[in-house]
C-alpha atoms as a PDB file:
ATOM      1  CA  UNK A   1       0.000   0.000   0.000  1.00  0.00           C
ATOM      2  CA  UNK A   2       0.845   3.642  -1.123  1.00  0.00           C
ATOM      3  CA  UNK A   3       0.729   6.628   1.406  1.00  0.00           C
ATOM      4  CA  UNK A   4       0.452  10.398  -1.219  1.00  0.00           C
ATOM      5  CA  UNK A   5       1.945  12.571   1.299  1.00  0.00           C
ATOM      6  CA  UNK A   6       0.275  15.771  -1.139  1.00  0.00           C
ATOM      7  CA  UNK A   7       0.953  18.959  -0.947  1.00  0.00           C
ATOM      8  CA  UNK A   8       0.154  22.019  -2.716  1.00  0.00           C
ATOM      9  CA  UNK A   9       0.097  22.845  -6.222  1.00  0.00           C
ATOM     10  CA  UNK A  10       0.121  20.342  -9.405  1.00  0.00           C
ATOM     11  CA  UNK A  11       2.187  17.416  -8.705  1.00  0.00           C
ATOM     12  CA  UNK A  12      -0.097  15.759  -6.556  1.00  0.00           C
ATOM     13  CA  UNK A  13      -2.693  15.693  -8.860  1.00  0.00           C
ATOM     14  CA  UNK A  14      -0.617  14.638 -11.343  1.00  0.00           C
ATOM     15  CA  UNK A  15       0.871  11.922  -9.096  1.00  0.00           C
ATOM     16  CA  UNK A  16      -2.668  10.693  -7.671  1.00  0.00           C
ATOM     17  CA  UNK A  17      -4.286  10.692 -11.610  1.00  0.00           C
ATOM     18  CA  UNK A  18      -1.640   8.585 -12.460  1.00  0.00           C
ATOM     19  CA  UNK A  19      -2.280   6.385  -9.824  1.00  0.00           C
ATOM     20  CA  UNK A  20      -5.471   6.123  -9.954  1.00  0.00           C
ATOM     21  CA  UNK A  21      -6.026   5.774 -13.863  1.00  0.00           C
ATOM     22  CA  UNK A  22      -3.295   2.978 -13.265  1.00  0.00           C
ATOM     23  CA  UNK A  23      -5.376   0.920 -10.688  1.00  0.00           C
ATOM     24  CA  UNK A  24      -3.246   1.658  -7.828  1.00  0.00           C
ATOM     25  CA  UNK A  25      -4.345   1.606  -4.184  1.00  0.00           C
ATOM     26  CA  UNK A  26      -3.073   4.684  -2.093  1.00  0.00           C
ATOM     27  CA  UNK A  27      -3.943   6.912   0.717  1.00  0.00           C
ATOM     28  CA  UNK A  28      -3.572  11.059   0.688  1.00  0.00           C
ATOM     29  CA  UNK A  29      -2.296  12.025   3.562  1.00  0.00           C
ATOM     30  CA  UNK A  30      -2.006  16.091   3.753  1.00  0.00           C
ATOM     31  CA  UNK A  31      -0.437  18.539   6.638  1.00  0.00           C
ATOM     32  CA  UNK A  32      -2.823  20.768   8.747  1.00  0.00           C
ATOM     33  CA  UNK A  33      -3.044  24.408   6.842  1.00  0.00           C
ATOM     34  CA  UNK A  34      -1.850  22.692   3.137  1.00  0.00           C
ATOM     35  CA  UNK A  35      -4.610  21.687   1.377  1.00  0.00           C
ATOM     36  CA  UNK A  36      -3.899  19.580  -1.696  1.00  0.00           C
ATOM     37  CA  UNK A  37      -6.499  19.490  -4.747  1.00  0.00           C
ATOM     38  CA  UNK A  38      -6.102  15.690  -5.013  1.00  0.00           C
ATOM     39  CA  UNK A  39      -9.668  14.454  -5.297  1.00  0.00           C
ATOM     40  CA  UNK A  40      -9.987  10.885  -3.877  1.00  0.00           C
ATOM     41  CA  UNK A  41     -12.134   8.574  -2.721  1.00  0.00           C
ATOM     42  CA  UNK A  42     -11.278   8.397   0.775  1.00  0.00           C
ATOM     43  CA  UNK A  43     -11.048  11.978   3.391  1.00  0.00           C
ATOM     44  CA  UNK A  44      -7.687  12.852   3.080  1.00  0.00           C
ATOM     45  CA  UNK A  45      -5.274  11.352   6.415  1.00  0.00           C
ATOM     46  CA  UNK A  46      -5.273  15.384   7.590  1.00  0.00           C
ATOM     47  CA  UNK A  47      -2.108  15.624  10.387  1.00  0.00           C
ATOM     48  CA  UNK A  48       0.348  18.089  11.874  1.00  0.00           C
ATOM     49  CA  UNK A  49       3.888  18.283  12.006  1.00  0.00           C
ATOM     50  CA  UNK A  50       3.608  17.950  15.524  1.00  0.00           C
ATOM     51  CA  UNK A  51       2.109  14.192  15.325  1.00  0.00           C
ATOM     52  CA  UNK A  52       4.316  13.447  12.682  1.00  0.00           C
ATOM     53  CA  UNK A  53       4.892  10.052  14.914  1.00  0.00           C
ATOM     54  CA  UNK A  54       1.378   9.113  15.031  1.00  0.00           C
ATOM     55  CA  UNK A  55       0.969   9.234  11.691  1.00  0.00           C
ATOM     56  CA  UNK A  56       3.540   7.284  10.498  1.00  0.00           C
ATOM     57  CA  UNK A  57       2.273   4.720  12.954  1.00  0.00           C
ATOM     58  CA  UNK A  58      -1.376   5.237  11.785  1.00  0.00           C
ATOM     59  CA  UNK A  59       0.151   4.433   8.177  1.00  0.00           C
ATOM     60  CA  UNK A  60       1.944   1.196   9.081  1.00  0.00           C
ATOM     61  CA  UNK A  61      -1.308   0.056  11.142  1.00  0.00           C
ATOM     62  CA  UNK A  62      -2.973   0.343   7.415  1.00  0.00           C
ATOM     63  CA  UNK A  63      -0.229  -1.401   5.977  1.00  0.00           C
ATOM     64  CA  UNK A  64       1.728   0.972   4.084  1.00  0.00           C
ATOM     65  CA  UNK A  65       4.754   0.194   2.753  1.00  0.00           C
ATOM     66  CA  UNK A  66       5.547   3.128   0.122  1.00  0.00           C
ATOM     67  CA  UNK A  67       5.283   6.722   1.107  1.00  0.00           C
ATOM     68  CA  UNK A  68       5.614   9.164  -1.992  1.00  0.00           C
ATOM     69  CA  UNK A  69       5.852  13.269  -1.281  1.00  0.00           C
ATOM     70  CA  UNK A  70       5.009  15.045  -3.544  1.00  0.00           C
ATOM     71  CA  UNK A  71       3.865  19.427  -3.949  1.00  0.00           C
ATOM     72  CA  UNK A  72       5.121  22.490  -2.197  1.00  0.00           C
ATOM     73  CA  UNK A  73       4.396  23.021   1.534  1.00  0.00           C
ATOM     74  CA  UNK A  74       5.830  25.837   2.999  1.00  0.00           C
ATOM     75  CA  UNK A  75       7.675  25.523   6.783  1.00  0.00           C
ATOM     76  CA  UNK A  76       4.842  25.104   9.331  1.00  0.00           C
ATOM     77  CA  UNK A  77       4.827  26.612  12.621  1.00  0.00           C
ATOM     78  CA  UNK A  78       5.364  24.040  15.379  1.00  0.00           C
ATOM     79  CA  UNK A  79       3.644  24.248  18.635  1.00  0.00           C
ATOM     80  CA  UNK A  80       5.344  22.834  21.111  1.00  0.00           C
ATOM     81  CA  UNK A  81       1.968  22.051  22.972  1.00  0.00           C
ATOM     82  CA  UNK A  82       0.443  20.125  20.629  1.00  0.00           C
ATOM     83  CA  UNK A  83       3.275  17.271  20.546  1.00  0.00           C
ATOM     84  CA  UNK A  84       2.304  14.287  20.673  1.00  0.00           C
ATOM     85  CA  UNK A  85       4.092  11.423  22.713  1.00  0.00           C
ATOM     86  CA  UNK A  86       4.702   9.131  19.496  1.00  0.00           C
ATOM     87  CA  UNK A  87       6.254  12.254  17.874  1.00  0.00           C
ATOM     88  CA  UNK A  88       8.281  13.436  21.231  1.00  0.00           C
ATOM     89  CA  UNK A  89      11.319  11.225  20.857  1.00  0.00           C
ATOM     90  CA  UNK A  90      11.956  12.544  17.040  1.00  0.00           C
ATOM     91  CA  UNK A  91      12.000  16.439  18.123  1.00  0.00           C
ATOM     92  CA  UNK A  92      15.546  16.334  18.906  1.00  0.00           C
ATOM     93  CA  UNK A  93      16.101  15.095  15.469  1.00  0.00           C
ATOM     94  CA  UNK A  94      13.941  17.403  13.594  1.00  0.00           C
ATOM     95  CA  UNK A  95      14.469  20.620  15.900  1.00  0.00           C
ATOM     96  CA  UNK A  96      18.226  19.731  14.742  1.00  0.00           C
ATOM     97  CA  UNK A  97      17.161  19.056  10.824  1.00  0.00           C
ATOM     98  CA  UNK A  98      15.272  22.544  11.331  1.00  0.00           C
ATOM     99  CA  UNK A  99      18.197  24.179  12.131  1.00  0.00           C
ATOM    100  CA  UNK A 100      20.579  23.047   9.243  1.00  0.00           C
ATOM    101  CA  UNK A 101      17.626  24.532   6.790  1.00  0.00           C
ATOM    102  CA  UNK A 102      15.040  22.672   4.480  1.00  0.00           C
ATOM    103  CA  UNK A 103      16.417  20.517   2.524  1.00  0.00           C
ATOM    104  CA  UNK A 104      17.837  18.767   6.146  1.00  0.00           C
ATOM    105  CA  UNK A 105      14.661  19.082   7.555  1.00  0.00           C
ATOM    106  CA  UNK A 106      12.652  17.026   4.495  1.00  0.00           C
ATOM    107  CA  UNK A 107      15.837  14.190   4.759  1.00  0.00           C
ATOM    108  CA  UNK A 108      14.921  13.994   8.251  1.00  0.00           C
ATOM    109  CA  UNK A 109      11.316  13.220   7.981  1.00  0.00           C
ATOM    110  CA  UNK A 110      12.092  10.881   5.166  1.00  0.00           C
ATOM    111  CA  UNK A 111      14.355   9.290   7.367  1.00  0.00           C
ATOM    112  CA  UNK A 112      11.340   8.784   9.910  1.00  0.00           C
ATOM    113  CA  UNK A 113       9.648   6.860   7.513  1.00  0.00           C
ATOM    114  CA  UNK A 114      12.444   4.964   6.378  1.00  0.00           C
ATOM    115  CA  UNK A 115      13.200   3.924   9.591  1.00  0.00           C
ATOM    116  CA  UNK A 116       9.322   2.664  10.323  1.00  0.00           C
ATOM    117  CA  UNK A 117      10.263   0.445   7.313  1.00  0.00           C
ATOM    118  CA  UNK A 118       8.258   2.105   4.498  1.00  0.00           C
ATOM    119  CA  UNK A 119      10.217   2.580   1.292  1.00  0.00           C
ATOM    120  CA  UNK A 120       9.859   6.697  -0.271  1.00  0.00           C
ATOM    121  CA  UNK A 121      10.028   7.164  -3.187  1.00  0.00           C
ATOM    122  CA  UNK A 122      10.590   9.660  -5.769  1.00  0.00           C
ATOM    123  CA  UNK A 123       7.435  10.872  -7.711  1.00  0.00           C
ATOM    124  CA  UNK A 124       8.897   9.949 -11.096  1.00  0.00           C
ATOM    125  CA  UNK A 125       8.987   6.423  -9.646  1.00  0.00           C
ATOM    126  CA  UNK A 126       5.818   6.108  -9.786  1.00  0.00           C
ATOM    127  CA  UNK A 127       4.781   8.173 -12.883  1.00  0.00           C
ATOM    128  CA  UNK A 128       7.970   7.750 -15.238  1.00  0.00           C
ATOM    129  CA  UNK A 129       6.377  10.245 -17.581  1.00  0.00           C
ATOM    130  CA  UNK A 130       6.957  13.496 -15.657  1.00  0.00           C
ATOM    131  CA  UNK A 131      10.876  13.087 -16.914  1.00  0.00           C
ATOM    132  CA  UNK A 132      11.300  14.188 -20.002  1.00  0.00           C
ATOM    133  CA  UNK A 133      14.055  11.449 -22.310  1.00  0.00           C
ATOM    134  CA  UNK A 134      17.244  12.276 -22.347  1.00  0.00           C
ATOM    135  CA  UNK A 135      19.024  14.603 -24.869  1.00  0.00           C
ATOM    136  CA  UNK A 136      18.482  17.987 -26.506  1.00  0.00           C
ATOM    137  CA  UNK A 137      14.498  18.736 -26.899  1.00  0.00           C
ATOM    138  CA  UNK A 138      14.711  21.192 -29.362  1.00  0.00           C
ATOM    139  CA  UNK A 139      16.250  21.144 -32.946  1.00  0.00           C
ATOM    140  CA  UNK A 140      19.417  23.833 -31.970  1.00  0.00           C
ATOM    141  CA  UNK A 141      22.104  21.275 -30.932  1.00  0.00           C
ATOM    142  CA  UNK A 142      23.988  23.115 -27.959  1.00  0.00           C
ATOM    143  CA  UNK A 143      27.590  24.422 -29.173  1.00  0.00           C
ATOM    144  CA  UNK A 144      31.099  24.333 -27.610  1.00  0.00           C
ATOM    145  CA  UNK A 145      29.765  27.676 -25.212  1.00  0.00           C
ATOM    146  CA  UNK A 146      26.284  26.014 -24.365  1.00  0.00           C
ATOM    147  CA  UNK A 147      28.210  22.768 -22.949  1.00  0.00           C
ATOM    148  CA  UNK A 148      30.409  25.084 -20.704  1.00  0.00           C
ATOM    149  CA  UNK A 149      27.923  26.935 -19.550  1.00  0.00           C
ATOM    150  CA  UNK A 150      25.902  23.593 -18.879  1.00  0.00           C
ATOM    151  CA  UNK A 151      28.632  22.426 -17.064  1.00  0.00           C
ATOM    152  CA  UNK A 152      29.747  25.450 -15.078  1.00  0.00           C
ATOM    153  CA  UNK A 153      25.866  25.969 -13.712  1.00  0.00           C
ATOM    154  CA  UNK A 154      25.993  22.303 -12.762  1.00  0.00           C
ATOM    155  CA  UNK A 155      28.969  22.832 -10.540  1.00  0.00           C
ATOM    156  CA  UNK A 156      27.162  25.857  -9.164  1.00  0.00           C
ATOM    157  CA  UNK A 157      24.110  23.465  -8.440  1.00  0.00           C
ATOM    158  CA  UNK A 158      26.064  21.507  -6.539  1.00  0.00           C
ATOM    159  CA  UNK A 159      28.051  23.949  -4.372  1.00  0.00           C
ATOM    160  CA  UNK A 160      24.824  25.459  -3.641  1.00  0.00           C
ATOM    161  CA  UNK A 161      22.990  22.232  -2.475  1.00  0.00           C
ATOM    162  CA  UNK A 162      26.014  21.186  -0.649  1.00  0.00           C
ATOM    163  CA  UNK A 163      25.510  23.913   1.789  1.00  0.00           C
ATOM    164  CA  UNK A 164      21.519  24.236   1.630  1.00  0.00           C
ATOM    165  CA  UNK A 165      20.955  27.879  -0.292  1.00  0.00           C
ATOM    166  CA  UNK A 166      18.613  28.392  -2.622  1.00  0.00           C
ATOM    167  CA  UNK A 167      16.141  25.715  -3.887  1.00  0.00           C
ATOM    168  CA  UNK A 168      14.590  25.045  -7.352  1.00  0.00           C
END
């Protein structure tokens, strides 16, 4: 079983159509405040960052085994309150992820999930189609500039997501 962690914007749709017009089984589950536009026939699994813990065990009660995230959700707001005590022993971890910036913070929850042995995976996993094939798309072949420039803006991608500035 499939757990659609959706968030905002197109990809979810996109994601869940394709799932759906494929025959696959799958649950939404969307965060407090982030409304997806997934239509489904189940209520979406609605939770908050802080029961993050209760969730995941909710999922592997239902028997899910992949979790795919997919859509923008901004940073929410944690209240410290409303933790719950199956999320309390992963705070340290995420109030830690939080700290080293987003993309830390998303590795960290994955790694939640991971660790409850479910398997995430990447949205293109499970719709191939939203890569485009390799190669050149357009009939201009790139010249001996275009392939530096290629090449110098992929180092810069990689200095940049090395220290967590900037996203795309």
């Amino acid at each position: 079983m499939l757990a659609l962690i959706a968030g905002e914007e197109a990809l979810p749709v996109v994601v869940s159509d394709a799932l759906k017009s494929r025959g696959r089984a799958f649950y939404v589950c969307e965060l407090e405040g982030h409304p997806s536009e997934v239509t489904h026939d189940n209520a979406p699994l609605t939770f908050r960052i802080e029961q993050l813990g209760s969730l995941i065990g909710k999922l592997g009660a239902l028997g899910v085994k992949e979790v795919c995230f997919a859509g923008r959700v901004a940073r929410p707001a944690l209240d410290p309150a409303a933790i719950d005590p199956k999320t309390l022993p992963l705070v340290p971890r995420m109030m830690a992820a939080l700290q080293a910036g987003d993309d830390a913070a998303l590795r960290v929850v994955i790694s939640f999930f991971e660790e409850a042995g479910m398997n995430v995976l990447a949205a293109h996993a499970l719709v191939p189609e939203l890569l485009p094939e390799a190669g050149v798309m357009t009939q201009l072949q790139p010249g001996d500039q275009h392939r530096k420039d290629a090449a110098r803006g992929a180092e810069i991608i990689e200095a940049m997501g090395a220290v967590d500035v900037g996203q795309a």
